[in-house]
Protein backbone atom coordinates (compact mmCIF):
# COMPACT_ATOMS: atom_id res chain seq x y z
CA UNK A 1 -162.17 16.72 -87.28
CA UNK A 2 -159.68 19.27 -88.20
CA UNK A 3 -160.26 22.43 -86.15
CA UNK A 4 -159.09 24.09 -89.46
CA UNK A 5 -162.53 23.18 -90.91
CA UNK A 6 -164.57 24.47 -88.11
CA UNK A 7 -166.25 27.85 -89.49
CA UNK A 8 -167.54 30.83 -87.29
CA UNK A 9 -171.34 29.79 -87.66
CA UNK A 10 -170.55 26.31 -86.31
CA UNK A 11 -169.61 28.15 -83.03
CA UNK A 12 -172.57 30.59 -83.30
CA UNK A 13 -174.54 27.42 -83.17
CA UNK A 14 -172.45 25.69 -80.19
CA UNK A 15 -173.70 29.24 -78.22
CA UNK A 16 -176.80 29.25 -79.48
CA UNK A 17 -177.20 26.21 -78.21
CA UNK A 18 -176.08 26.52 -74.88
CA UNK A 19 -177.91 29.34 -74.17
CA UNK A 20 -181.22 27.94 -75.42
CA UNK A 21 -180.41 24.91 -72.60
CA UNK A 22 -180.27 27.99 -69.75
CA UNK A 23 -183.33 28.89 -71.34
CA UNK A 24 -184.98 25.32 -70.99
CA UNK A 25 -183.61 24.57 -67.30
CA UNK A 26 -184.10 28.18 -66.10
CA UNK A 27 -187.92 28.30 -67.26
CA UNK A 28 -188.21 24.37 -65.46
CA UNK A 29 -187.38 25.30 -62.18
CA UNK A 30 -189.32 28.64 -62.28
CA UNK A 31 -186.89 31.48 -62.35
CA UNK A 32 -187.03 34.79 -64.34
CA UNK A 33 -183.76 36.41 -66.07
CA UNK A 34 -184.26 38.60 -63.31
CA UNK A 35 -184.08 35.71 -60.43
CA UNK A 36 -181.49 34.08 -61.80
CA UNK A 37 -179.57 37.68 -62.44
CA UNK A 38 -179.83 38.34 -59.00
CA UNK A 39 -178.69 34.90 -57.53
CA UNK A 40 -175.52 34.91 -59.48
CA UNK A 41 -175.16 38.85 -57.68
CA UNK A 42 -175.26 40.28 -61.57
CA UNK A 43 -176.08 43.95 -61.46
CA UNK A 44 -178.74 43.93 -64.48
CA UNK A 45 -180.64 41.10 -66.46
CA UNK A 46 -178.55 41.63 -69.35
CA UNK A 47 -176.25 39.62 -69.66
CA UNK A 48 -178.41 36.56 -68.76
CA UNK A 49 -181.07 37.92 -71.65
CA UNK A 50 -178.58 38.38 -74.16
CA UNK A 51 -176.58 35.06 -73.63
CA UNK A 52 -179.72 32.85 -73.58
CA UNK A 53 -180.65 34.25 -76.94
CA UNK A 54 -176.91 34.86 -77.83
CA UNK A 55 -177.58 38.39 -79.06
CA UNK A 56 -174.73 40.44 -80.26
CA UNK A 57 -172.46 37.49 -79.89
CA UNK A 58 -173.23 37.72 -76.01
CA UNK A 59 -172.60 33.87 -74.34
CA UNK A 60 -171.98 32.27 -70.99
CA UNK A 61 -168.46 31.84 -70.34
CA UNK A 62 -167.67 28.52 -68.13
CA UNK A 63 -167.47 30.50 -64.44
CA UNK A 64 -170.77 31.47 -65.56
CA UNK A 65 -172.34 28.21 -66.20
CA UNK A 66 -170.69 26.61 -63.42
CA UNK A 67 -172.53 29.28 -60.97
CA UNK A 68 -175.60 28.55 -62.74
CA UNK A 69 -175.50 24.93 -62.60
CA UNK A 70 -174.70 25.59 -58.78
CA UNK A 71 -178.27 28.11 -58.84
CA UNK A 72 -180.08 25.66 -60.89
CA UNK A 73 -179.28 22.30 -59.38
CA UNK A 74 -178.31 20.91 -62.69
CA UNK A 75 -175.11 19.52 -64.19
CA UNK A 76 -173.19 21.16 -66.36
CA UNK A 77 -172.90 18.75 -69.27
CA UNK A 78 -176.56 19.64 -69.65
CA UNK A 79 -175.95 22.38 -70.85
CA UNK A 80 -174.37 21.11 -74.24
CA UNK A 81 -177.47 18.98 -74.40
CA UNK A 82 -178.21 18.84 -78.49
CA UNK A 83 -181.96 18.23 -80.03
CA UNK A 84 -183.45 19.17 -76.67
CA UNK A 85 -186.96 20.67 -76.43
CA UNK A 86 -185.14 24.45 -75.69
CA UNK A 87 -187.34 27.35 -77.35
């Protein structure tokens, strides 16, 4: 695939995406916005809140997910997980 071809909604989707897979693998281990927030030392729940739902064009950037894989116990490739059960 050309990059060329690649319109702006097809990356909306790609961070829509990821953050409904924070979503899916926060909720299964049992952690708020809030928890989560505070274990990656974030001074408000917003950014998590608005990433996971990609509001405003808000989304995880990699040092991000890395730390959250780290907090969640997860790997990062699941977070590109496609088709997945994410809400």
């Amino acid at each position: 695939m050309n990059i060329e071809n690649v319109d702006e909604s097809q990356i909306d989707e790609f961070y829509i995406n990821i953050g409904k897979n924070v979503k899916r693998l926060r909720e299964e281990k049992g952690l708020t916005q809030l928890q989560l927030s505070q274990a990656l030392n974030f001074k408000s729940v917003g950014l998590v809140s608005q990433a996971e739902l990609y509001l405003k064009k808000q989304h995880f950037n990699l040092k991000h997910l890395y730390l959250i894989s780290l907090v969640l116990e997860c790997d990062m490739s699941d977070f590109f997980l496609v088709n997945t059960q994410a809400k």
